[in-house]
N, C-alpha and C. Protein backbone atom coordinates (compact mmCIF):
# COMPACT_ATOMS: atom_id res chain seq x y z
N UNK A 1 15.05 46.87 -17.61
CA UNK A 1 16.08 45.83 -17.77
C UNK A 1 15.51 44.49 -17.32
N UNK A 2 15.52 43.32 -18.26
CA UNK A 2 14.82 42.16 -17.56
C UNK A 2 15.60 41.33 -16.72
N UNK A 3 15.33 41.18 -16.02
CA UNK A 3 15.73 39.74 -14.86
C UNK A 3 16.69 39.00 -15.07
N UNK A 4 17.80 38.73 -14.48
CA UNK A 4 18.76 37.76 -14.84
C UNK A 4 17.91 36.35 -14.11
N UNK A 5 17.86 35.33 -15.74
CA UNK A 5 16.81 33.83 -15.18
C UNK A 5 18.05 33.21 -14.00
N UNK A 6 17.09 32.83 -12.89
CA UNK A 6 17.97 31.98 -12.09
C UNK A 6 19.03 30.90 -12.49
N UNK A 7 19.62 30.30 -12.13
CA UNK A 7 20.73 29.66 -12.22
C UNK A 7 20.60 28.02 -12.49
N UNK A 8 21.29 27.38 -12.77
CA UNK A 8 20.53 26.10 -12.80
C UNK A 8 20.87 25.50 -11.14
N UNK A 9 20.07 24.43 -10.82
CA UNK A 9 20.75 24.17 -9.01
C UNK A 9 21.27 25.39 -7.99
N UNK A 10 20.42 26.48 -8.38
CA UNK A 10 20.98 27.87 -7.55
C UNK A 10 20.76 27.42 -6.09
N UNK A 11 19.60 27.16 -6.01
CA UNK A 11 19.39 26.79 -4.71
C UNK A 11 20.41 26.20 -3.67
N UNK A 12 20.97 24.53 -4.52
CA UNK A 12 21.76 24.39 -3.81
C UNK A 12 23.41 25.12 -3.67
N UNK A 13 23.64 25.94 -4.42
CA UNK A 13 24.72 26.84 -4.59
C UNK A 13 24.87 27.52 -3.53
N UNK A 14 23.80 28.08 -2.80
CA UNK A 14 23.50 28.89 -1.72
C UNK A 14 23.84 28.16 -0.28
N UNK A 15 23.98 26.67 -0.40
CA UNK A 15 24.16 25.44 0.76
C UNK A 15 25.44 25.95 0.85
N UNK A 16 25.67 26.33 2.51
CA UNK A 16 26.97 25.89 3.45
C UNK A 16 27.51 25.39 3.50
N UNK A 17 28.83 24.66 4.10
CA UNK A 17 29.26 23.47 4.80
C UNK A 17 28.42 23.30 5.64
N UNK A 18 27.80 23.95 6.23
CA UNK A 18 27.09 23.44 7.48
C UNK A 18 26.21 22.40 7.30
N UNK A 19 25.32 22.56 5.92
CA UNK A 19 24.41 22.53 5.45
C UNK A 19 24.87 21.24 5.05
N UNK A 20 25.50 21.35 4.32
CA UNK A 20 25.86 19.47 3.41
C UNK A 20 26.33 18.53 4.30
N UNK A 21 26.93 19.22 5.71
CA UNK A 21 26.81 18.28 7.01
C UNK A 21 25.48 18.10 7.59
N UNK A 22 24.55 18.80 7.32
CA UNK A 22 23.11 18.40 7.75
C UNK A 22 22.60 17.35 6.51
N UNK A 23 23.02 17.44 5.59
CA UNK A 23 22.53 16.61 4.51
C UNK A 23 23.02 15.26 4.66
N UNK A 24 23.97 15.30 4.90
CA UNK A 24 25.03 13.84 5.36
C UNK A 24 24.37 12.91 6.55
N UNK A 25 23.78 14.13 7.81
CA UNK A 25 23.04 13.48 8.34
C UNK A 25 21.60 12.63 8.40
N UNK A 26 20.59 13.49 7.14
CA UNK A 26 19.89 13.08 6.64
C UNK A 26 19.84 11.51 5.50
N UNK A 27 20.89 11.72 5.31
CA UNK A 27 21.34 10.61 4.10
C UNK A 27 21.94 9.54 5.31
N UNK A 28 22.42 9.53 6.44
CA UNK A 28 22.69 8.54 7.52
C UNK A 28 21.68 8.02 7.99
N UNK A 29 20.44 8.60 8.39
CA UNK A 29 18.94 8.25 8.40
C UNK A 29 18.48 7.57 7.59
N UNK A 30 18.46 7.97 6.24
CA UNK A 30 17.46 7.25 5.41
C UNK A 30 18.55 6.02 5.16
N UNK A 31 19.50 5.55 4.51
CA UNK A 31 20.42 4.76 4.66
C UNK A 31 20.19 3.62 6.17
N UNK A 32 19.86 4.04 7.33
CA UNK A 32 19.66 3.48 8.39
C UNK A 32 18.16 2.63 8.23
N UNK A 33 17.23 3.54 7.65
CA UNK A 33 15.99 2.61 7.21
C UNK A 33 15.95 1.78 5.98
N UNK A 34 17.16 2.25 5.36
CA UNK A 34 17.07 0.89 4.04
C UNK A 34 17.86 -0.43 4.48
N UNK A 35 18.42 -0.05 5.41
CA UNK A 35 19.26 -1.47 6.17
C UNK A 35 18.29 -2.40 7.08
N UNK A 36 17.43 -1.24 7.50
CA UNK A 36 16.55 -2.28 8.33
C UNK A 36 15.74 -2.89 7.61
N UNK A 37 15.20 -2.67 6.59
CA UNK A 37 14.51 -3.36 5.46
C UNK A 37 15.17 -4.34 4.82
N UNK A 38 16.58 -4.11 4.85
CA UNK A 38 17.05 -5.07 4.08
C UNK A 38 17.43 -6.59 5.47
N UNK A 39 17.18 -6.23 6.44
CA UNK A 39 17.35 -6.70 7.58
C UNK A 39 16.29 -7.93 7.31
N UNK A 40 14.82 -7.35 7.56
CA UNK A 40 13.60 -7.99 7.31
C UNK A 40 13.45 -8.96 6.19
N UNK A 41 14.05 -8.82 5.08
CA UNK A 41 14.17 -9.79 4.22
C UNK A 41 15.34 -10.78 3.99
N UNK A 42 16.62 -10.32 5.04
CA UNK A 42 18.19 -11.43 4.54
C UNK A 42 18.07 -12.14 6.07
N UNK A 43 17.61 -11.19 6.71
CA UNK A 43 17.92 -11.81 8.42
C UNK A 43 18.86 -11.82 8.68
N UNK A 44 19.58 -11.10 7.92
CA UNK A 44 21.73 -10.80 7.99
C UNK A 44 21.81 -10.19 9.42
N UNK A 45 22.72 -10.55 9.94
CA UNK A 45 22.99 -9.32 11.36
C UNK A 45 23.63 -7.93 10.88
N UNK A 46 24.18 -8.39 9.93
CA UNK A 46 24.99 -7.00 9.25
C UNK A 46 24.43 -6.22 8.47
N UNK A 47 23.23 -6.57 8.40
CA UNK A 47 22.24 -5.23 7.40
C UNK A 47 21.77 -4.66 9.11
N UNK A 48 21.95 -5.67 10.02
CA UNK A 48 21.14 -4.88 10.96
C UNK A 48 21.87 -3.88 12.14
N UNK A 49 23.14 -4.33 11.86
CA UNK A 49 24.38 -3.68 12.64
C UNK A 49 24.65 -2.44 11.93
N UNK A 50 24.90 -2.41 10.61
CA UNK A 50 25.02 -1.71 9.93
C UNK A 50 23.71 -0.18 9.99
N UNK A 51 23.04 -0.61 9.66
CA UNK A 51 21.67 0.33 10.49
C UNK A 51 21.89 0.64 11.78
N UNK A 52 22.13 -0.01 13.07
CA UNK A 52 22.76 0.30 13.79
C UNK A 52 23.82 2.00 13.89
N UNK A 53 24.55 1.14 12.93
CA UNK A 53 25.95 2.17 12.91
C UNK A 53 25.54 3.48 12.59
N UNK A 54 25.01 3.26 11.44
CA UNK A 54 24.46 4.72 10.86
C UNK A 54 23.81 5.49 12.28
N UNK A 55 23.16 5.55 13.34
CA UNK A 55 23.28 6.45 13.98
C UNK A 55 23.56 7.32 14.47
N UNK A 56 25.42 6.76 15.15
CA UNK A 56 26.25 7.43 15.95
C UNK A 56 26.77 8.25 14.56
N UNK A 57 26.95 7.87 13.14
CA UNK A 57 27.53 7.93 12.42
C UNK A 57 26.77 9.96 12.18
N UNK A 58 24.98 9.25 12.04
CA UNK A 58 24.24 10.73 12.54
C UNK A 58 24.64 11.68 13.19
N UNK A 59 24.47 11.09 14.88
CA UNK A 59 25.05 11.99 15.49
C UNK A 59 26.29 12.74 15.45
N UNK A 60 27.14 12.25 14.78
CA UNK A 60 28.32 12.96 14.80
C UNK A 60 28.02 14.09 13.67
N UNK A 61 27.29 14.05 12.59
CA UNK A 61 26.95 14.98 11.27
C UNK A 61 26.01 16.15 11.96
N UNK A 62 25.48 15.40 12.94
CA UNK A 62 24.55 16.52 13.73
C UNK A 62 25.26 17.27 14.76
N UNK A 63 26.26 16.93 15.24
CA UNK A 63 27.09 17.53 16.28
C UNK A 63 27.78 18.82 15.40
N UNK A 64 28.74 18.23 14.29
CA UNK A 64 29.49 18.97 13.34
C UNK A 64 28.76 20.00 12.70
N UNK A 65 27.01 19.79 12.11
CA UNK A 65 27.13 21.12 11.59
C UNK A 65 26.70 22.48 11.96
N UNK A 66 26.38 22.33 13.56
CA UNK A 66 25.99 22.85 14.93
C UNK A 66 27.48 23.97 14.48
N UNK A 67 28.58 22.77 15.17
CA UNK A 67 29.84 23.62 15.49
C UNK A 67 30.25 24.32 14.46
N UNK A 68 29.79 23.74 12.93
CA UNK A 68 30.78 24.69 11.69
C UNK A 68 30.08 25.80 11.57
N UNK A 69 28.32 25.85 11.89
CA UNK A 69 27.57 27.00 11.74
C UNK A 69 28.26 28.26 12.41
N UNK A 70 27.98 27.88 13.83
CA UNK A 70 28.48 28.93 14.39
C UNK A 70 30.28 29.42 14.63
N UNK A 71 31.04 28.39 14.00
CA UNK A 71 32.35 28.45 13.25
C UNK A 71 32.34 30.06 12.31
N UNK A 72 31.60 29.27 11.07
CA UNK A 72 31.35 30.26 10.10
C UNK A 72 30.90 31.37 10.35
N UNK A 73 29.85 31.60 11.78
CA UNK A 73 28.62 32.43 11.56
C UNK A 73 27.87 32.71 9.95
N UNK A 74 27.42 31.11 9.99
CA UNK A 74 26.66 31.01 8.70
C UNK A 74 25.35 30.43 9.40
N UNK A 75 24.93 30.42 10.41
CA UNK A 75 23.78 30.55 11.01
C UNK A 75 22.43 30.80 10.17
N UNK A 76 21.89 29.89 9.96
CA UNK A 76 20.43 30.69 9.63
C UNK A 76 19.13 29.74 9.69
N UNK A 77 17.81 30.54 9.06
CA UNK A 77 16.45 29.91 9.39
C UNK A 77 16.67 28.69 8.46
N UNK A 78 16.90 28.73 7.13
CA UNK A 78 17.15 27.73 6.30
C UNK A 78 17.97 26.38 6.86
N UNK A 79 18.88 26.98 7.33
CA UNK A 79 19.89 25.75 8.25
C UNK A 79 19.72 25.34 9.62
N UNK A 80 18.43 25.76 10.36
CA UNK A 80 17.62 25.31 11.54
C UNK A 80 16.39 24.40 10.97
N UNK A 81 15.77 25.16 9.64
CA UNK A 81 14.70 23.74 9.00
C UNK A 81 15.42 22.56 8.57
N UNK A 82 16.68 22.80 7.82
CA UNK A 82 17.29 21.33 7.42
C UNK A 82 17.44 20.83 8.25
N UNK A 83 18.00 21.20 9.48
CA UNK A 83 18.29 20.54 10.47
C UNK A 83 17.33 19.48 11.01
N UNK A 84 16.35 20.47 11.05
CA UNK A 84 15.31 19.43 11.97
C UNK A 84 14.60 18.28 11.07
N UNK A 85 14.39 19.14 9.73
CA UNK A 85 13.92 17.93 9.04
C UNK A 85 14.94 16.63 9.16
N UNK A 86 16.61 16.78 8.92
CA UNK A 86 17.60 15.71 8.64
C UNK A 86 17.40 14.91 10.51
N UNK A 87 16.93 15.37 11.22
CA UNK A 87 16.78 15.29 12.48
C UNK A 87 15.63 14.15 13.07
N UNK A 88 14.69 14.25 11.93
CA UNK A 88 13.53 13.56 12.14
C UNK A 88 13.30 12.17 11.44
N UNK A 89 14.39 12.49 10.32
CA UNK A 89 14.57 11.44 9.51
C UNK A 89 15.63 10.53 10.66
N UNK A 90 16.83 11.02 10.83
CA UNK A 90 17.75 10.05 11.42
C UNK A 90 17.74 9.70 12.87
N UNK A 91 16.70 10.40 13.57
CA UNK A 91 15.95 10.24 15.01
C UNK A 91 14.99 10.04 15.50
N UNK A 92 13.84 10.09 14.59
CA UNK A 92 12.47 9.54 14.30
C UNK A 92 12.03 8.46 13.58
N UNK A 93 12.28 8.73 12.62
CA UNK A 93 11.95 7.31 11.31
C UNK A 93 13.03 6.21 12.03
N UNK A 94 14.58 6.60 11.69
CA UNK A 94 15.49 5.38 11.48
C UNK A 94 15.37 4.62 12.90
N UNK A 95 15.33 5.27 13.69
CA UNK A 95 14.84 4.32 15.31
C UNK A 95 13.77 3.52 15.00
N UNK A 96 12.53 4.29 14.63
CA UNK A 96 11.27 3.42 14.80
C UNK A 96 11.35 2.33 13.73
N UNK A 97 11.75 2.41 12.45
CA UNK A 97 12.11 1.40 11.05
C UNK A 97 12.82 0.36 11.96
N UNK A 98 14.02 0.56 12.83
CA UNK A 98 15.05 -0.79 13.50
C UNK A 98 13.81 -1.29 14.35
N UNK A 99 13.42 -0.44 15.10
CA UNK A 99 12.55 -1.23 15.99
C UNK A 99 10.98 -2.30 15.91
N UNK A 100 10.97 -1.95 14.28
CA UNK A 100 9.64 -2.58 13.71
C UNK A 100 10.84 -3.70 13.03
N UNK A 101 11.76 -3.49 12.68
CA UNK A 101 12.59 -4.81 12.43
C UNK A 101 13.10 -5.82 13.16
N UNK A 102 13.33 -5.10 13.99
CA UNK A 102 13.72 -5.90 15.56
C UNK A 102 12.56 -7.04 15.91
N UNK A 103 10.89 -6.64 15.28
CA UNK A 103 10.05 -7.25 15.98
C UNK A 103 8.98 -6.41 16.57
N UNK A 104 9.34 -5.28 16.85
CA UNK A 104 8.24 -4.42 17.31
C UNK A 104 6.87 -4.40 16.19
N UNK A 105 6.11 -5.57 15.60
CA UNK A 105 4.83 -5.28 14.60
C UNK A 105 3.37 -5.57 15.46
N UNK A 106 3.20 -5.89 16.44
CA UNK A 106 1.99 -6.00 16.96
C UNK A 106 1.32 -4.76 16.68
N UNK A 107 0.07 -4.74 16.84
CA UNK A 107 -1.76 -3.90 16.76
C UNK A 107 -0.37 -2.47 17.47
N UNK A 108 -0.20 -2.82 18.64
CA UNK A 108 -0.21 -1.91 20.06
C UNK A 108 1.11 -1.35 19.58
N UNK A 109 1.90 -2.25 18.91
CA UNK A 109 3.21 -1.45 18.74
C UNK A 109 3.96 -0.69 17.28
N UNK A 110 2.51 -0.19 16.72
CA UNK A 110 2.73 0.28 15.68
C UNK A 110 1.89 1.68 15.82
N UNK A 111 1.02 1.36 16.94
CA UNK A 111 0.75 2.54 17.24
C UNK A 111 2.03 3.20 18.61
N UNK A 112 2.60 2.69 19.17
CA UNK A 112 3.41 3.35 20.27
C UNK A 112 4.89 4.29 19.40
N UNK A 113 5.08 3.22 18.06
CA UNK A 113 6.06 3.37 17.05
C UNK A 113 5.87 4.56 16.38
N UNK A 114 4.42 4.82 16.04
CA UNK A 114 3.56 6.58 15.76
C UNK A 114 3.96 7.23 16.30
N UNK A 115 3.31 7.19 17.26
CA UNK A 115 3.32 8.52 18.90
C UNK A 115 4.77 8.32 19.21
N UNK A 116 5.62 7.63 18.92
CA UNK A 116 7.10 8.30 18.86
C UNK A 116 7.66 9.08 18.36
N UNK A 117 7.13 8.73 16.76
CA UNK A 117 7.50 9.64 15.59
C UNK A 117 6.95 10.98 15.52
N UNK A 118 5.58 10.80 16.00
CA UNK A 118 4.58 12.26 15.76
C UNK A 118 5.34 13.41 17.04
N UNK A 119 5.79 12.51 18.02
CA UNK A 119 6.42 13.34 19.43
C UNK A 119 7.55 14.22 18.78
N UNK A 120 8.53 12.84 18.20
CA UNK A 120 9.63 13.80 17.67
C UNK A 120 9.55 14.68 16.31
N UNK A 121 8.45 14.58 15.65
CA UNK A 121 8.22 15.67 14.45
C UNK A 121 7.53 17.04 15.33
N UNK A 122 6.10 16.77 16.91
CA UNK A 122 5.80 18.08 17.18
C UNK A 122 7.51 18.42 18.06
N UNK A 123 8.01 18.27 18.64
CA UNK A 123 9.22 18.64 19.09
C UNK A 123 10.18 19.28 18.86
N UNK A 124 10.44 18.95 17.28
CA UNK A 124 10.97 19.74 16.51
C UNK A 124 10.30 21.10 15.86
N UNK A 125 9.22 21.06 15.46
CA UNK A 125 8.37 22.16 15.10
C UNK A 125 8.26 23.40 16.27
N UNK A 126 8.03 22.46 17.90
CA UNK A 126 8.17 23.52 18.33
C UNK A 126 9.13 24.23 19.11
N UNK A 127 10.56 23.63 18.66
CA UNK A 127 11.75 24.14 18.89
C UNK A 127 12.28 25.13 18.09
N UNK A 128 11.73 24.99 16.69
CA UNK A 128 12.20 25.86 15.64
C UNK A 128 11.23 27.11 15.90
N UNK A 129 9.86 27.08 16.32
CA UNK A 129 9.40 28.54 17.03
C UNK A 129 9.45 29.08 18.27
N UNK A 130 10.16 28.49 18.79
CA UNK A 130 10.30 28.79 20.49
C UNK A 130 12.14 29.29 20.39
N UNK A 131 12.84 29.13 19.03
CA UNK A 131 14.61 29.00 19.62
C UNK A 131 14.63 30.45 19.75
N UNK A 132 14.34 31.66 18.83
CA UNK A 132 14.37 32.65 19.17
C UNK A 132 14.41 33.25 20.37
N UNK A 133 12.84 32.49 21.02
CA UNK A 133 12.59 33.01 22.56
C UNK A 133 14.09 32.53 23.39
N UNK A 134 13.76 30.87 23.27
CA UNK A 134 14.65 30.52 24.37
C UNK A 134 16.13 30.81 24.02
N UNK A 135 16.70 31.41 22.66
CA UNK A 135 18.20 31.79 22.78
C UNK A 135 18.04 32.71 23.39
N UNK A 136 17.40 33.94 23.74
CA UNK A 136 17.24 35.07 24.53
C UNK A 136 18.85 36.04 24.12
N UNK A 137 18.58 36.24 22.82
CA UNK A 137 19.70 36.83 21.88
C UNK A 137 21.05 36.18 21.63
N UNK A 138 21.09 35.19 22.14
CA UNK A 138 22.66 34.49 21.61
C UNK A 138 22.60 33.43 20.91
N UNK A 139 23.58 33.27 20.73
CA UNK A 139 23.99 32.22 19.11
C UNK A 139 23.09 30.88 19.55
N UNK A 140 22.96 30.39 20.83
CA UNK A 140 22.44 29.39 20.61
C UNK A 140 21.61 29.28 21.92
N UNK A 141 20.59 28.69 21.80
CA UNK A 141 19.47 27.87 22.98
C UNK A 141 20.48 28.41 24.10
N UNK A 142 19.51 28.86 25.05
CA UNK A 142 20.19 27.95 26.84
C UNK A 142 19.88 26.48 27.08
N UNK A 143 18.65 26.30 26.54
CA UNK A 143 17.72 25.06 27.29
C UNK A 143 17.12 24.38 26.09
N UNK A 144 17.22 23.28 26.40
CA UNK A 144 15.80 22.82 25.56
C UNK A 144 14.60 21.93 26.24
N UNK A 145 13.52 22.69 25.63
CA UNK A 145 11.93 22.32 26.33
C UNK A 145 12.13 20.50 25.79
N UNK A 146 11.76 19.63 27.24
CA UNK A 146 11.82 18.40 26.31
C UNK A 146 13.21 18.23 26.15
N UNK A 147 13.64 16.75 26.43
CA UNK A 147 15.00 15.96 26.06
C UNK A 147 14.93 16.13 24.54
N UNK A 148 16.15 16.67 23.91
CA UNK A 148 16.28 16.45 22.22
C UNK A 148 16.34 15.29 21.45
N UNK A 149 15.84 15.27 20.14
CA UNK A 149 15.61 14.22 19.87
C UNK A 149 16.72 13.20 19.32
N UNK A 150 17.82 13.62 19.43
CA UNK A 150 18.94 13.04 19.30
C UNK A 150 19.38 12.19 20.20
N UNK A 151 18.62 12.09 21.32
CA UNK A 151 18.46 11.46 23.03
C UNK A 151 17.83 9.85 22.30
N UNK A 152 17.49 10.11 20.91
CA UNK A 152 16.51 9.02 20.62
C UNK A 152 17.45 7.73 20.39
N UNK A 153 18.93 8.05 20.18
CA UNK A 153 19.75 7.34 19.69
C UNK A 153 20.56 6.12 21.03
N UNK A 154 19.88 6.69 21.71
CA UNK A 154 19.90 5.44 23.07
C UNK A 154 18.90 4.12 23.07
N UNK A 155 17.86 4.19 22.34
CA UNK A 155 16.72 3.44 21.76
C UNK A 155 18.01 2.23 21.19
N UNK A 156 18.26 2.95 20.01
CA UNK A 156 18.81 2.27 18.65
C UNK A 156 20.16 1.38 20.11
N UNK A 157 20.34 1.98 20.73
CA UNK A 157 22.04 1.20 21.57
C UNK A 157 20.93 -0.03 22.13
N UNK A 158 20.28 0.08 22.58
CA UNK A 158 19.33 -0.86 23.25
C UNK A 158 19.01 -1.84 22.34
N UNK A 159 18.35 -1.53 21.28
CA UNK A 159 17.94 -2.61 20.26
C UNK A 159 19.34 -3.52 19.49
N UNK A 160 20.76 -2.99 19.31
CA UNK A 160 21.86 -3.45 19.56
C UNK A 160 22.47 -4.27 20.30
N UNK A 161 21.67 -3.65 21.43
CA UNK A 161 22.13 -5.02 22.81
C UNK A 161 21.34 -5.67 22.20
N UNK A 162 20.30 -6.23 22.23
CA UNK A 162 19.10 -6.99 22.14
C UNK A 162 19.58 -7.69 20.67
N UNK A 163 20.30 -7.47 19.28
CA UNK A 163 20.95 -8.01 18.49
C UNK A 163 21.81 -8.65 18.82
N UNK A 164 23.23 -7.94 19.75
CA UNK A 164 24.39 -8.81 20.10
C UNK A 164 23.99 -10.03 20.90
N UNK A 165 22.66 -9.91 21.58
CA UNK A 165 22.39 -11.18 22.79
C UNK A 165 21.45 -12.28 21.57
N UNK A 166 21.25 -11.67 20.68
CA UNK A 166 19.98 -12.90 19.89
C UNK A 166 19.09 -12.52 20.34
N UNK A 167 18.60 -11.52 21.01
CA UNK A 167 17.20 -11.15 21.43
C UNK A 167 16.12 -10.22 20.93
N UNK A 168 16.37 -10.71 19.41
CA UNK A 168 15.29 -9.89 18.04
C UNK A 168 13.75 -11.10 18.19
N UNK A 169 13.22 -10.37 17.34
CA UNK A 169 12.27 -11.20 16.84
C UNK A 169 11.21 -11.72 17.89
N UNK A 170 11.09 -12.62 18.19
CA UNK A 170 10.39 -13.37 19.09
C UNK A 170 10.50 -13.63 20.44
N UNK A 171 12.34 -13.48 20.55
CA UNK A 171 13.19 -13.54 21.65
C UNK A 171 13.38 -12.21 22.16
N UNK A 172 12.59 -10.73 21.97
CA UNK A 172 12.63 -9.26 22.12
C UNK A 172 12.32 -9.40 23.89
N UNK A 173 13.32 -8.54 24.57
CA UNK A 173 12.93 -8.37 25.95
C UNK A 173 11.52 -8.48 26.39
N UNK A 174 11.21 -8.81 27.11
CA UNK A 174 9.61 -8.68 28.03
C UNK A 174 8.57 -9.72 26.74
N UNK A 175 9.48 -10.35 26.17
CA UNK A 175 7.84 -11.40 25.60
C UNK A 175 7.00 -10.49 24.56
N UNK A 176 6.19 -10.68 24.69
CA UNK A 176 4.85 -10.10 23.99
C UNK A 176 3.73 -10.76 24.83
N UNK A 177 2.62 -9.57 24.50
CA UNK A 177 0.99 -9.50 25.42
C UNK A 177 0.39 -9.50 24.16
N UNK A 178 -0.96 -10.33 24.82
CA UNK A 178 -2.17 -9.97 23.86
C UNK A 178 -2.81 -9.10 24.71
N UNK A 179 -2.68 -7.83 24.23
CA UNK A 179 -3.71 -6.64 24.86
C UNK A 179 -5.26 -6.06 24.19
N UNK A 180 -6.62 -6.72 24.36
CA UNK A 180 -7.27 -7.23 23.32
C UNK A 180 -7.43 -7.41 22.23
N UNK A 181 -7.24 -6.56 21.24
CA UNK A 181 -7.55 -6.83 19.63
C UNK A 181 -6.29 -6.91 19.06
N UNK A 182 -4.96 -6.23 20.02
CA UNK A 182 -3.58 -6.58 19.11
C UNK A 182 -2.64 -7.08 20.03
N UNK A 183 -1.46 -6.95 19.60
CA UNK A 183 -0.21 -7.63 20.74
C UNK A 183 0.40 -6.76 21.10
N UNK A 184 1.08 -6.71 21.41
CA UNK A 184 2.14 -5.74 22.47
C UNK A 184 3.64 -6.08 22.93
N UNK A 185 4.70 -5.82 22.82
CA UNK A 185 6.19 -5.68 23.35
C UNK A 185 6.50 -4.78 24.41
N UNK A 186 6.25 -4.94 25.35
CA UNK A 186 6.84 -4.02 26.36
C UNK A 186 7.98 -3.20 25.96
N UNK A 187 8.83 -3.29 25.19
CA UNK A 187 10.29 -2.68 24.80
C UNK A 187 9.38 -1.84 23.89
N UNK A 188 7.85 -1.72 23.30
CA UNK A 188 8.05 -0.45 22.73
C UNK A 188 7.33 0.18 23.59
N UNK A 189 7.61 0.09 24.82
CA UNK A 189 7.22 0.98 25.80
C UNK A 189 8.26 2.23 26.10
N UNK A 190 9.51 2.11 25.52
CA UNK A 190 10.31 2.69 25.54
C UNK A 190 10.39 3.95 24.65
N UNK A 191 9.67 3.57 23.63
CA UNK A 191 9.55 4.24 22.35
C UNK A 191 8.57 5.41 22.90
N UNK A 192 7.46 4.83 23.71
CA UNK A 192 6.10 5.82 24.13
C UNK A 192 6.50 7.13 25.08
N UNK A 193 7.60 6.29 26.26
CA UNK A 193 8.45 7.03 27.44
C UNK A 193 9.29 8.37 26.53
N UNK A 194 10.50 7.59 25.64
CA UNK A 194 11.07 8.39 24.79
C UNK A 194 10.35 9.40 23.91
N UNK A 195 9.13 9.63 23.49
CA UNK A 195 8.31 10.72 22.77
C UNK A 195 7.78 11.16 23.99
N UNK A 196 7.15 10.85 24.52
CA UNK A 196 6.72 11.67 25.65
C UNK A 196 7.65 12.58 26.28
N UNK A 197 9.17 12.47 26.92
CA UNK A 197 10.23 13.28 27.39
C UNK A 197 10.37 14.57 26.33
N UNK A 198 9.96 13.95 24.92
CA UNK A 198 10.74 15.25 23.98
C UNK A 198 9.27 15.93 23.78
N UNK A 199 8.37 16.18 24.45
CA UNK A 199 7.30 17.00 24.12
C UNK A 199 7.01 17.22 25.54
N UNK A 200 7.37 17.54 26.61
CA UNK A 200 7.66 17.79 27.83
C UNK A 200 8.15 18.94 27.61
N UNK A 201 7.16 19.95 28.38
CA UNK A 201 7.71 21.80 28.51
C UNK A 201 8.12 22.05 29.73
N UNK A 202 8.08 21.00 30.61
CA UNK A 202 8.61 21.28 32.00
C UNK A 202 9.67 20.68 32.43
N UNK A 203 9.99 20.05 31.70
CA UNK A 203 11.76 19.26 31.31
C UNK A 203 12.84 19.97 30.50
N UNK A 204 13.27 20.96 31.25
CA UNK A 204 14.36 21.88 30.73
C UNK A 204 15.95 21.06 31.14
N UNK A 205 16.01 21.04 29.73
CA UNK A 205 18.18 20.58 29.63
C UNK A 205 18.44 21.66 29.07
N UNK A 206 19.66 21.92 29.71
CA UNK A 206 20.22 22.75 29.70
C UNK A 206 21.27 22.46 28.42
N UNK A 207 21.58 23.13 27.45
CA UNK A 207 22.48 23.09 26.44
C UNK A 207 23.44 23.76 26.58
N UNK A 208 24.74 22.14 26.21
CA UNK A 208 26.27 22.26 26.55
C UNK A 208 26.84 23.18 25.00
């Protein structure tokens, strides 16, 4: 008997609620980096507030499809990768995109803007092979190795202040350094602190 041919869009047929709330969050991310771009070219405050917003807007899509998963017990490996991928987009990229809009472009701060991103992509990778261990059979984590990267969304409140005061661009907290061959912002020192916490194995939070 031959094969019934797959379906058209089967794939996504198989998506949760949980799931299209992880997608929502992903689409709050990338949406968050097209504002900051559009930031860089109008100098609008409201392309840049707006990017802003989309964060919390994240976090809340990331909170929700946590709770509907285990609502449903529709739990699964598929809906722990979306996750993290929609995770990296709206807690990795969309932070570091505001903060290279904000002003963060020096030599020094495009590399600190990296090693943020690369922190919160290994972080995630190695949460998704360690959750097994550390759920220690229940629905969810006790702990997580490393502050989560959703912690990243305190960055974005900061660079907000630093909008509401006029303190983008040139006017960015702590000045700028010439640190030999490039420049430097102390505020993306924050960015370096913040990746470093989420790749920390001896920094256990405890999950509410």
């Amino acid at each position: 008997m031959a094969a019934t041919p797959p379906k058209h869009f089967s794939m996504l047929r198989e998506f949760h609620l949980a799931d299209v709330l992880t997608l929502a969050n992903a689409a709050c991310g990338l949406a968050g980096v097209f504002f900051a771009m559009e930031y860089m070219t109008s100098r609008s405050p409201v392309h840049f507030f707006a990017a802003v917003a989309l964060s919390p807007a994240a976090l809340l899509f990331d909170w929700l499809d946590g709770r509907v998963a285990r609502w449903r017990h529709q739990q699964s490996v598929l809906g722990r990768e979306l996750d993290s991928l929609a995770d990296i987009i709206s807690f990795g990229v969309a932070p570091a995109a505001l903060g290279f809009a904000a002003g963060l472009r020096g030599g020094w701060d495009w590399i600190a803007l990296t090693y943020f991103v690369c922190c919160g992509v290994s972080r995630l990778a190695r949460y998704n092979v360690t959750a097994e261990r550390l759920s220690a059979g229940q629905d969810k984590v006790a702990y997580f190795e490393g502050t989560p990267i959703p912690t990243t969304a305190l960055l974005t409140g900061i660079l907000a202040l630093a909008a509401w005061q006029e303190r983008l661009g040139e006017q960015l907290y702590g000045g700028v350094w010439t640190v030999g061959p490039g420049d430097l912002h102390p505020l993306s020192l924050m960015f370096v602190l913040s990746g470093t916490l989420m790749i920390s194995k001896t920094l256990h939070i405890p999950k509410l």
